[in-house]
Protein backbone atom coordinates (compact mmCIF):
# COMPACT_ATOMS: atom_id res chain seq x y z
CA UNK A 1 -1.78 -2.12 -16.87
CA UNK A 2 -0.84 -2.54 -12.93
CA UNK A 3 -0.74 0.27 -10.50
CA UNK A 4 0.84 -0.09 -6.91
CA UNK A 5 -1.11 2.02 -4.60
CA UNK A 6 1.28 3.04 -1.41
CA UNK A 7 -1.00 3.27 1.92
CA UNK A 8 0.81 6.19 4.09
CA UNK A 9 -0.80 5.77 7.26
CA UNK A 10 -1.09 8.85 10.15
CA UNK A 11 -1.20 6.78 13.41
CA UNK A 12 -2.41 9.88 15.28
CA UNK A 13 -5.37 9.33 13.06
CA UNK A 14 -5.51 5.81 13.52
CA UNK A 15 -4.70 6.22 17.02
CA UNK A 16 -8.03 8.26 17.68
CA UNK A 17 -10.47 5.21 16.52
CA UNK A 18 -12.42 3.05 19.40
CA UNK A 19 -12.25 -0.83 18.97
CA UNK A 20 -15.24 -0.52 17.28
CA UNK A 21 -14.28 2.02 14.42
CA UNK A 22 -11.06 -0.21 14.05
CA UNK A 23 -13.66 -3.17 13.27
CA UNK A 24 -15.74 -0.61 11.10
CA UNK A 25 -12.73 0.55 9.21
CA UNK A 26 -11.56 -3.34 8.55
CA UNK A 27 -14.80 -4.12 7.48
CA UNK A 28 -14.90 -1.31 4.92
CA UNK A 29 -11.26 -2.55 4.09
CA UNK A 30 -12.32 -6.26 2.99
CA UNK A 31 -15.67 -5.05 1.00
CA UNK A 32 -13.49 -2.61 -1.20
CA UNK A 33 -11.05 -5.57 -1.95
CA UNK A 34 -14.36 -7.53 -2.93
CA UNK A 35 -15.88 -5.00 -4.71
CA UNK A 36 -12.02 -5.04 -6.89
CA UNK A 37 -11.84 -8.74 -6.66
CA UNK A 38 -15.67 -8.77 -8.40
CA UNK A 39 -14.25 -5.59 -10.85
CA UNK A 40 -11.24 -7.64 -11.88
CA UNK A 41 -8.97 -4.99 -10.85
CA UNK A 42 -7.81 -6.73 -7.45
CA UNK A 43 -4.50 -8.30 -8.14
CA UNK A 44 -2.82 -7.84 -4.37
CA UNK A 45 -2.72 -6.75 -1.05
CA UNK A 46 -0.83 -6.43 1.90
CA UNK A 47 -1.14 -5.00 5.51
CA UNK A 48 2.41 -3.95 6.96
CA UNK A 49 3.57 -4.12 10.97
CA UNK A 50 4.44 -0.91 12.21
CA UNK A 51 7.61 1.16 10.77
CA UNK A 52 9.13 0.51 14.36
CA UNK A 53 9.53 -3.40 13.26
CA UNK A 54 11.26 -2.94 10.20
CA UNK A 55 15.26 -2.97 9.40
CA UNK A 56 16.74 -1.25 6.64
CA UNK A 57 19.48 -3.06 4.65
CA UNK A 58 21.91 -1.11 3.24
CA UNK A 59 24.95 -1.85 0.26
CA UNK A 60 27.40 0.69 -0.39
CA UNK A 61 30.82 -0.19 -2.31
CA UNK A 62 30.35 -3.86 -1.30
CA UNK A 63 29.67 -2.75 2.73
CA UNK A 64 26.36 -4.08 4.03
CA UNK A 65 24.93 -1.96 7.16
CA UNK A 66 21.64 -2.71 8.43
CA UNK A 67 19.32 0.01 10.89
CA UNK A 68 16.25 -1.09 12.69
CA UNK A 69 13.53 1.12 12.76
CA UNK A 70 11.41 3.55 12.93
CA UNK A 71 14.51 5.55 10.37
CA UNK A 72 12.28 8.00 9.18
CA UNK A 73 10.91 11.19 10.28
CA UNK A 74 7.69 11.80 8.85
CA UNK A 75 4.21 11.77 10.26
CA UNK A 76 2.83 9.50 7.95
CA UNK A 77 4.39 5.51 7.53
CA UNK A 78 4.31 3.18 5.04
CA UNK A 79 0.67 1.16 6.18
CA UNK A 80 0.31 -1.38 3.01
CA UNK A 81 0.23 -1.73 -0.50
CA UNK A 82 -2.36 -2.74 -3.05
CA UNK A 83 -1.72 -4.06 -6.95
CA UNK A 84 -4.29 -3.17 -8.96
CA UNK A 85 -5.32 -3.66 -12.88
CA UNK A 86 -6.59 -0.48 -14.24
CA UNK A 87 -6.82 0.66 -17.94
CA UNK A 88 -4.56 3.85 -17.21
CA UNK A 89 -3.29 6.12 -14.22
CA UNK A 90 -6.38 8.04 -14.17
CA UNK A 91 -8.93 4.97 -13.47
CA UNK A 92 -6.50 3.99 -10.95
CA UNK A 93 -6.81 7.23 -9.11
CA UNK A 94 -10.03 7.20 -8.93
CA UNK A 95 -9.86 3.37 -7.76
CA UNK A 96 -7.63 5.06 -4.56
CA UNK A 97 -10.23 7.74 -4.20
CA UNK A 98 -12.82 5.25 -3.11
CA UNK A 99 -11.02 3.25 -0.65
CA UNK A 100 -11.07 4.11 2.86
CA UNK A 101 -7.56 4.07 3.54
CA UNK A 102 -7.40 7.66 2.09
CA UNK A 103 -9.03 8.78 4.80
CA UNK A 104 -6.30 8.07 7.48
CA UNK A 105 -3.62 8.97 5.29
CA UNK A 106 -2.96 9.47 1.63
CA UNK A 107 -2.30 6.96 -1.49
CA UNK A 108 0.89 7.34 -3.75
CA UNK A 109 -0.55 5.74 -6.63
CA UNK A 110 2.43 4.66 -9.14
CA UNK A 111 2.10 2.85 -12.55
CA UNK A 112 4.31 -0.57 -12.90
CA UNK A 113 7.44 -0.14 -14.85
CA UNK A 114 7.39 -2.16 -18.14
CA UNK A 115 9.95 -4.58 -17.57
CA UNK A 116 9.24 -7.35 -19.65
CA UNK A 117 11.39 -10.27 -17.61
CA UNK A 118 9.08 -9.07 -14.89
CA UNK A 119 5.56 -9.44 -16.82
CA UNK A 120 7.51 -13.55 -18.00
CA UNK A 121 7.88 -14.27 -14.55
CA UNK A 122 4.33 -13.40 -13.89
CA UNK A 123 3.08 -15.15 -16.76
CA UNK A 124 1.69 -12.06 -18.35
């Protein structure tokens, strides 16, 4: 079964790390994706720009509006995602629990909806 885990990032927190911690903490970042790659629960990732770059797009009765951001108000942002394979919700908890992202944030970790034109496209 696939999980999404949803990085929320605190910049404060990521604001406080020297050069060197950033390096550090990227390292750590690539050997956990190994370490999933060689558990075969790795299935993707992906780093996000800051919420300051993104535009929200909008439909409401057929009227498109668009907002560049930050839009929300909340201390933590939306850092990244990660895809996982994990045999239920709770081994993909614990898969979040040992990442280091946790530790400048938190991890919404959400099971896939079943949608089975979804799992055709993707071959599954």
């Amino acid at each position: 079964m696939r999980f999404v885990c949803l990085y929320r990032i605190d910049p404060e927190l990521i604001g406080k790390l020297t050069a060197e911690e950033l390096k550090e903490f990227d390292r750590q970042n690539r050997d956990d994706d190994a370490a999933l790659i060689a558990r075969g629960h790795y299935v993707s990732a992906l780093a996000l720009a800051d919420a300051a770059d993104a535009v929200v797009v909008r439909r409401r009765a057929g009227k498109v509006s668009s907002t560049d951001g930050p839009y929300i108000e909340t201390k933590e942002q939306l850092g990244g995602l990660l895809i996982i394979e994990a045999r239920d919700l709770a081994e993909a908890v614990e898969i979040a629990k040992s990442g280091p992202m946790a530790d400048y944030g938190s991890v919404e970790v959400r099971p896939e909806l079943n949608v089975s034109w979804q799992r055709e496209q993707q071959n599954r």
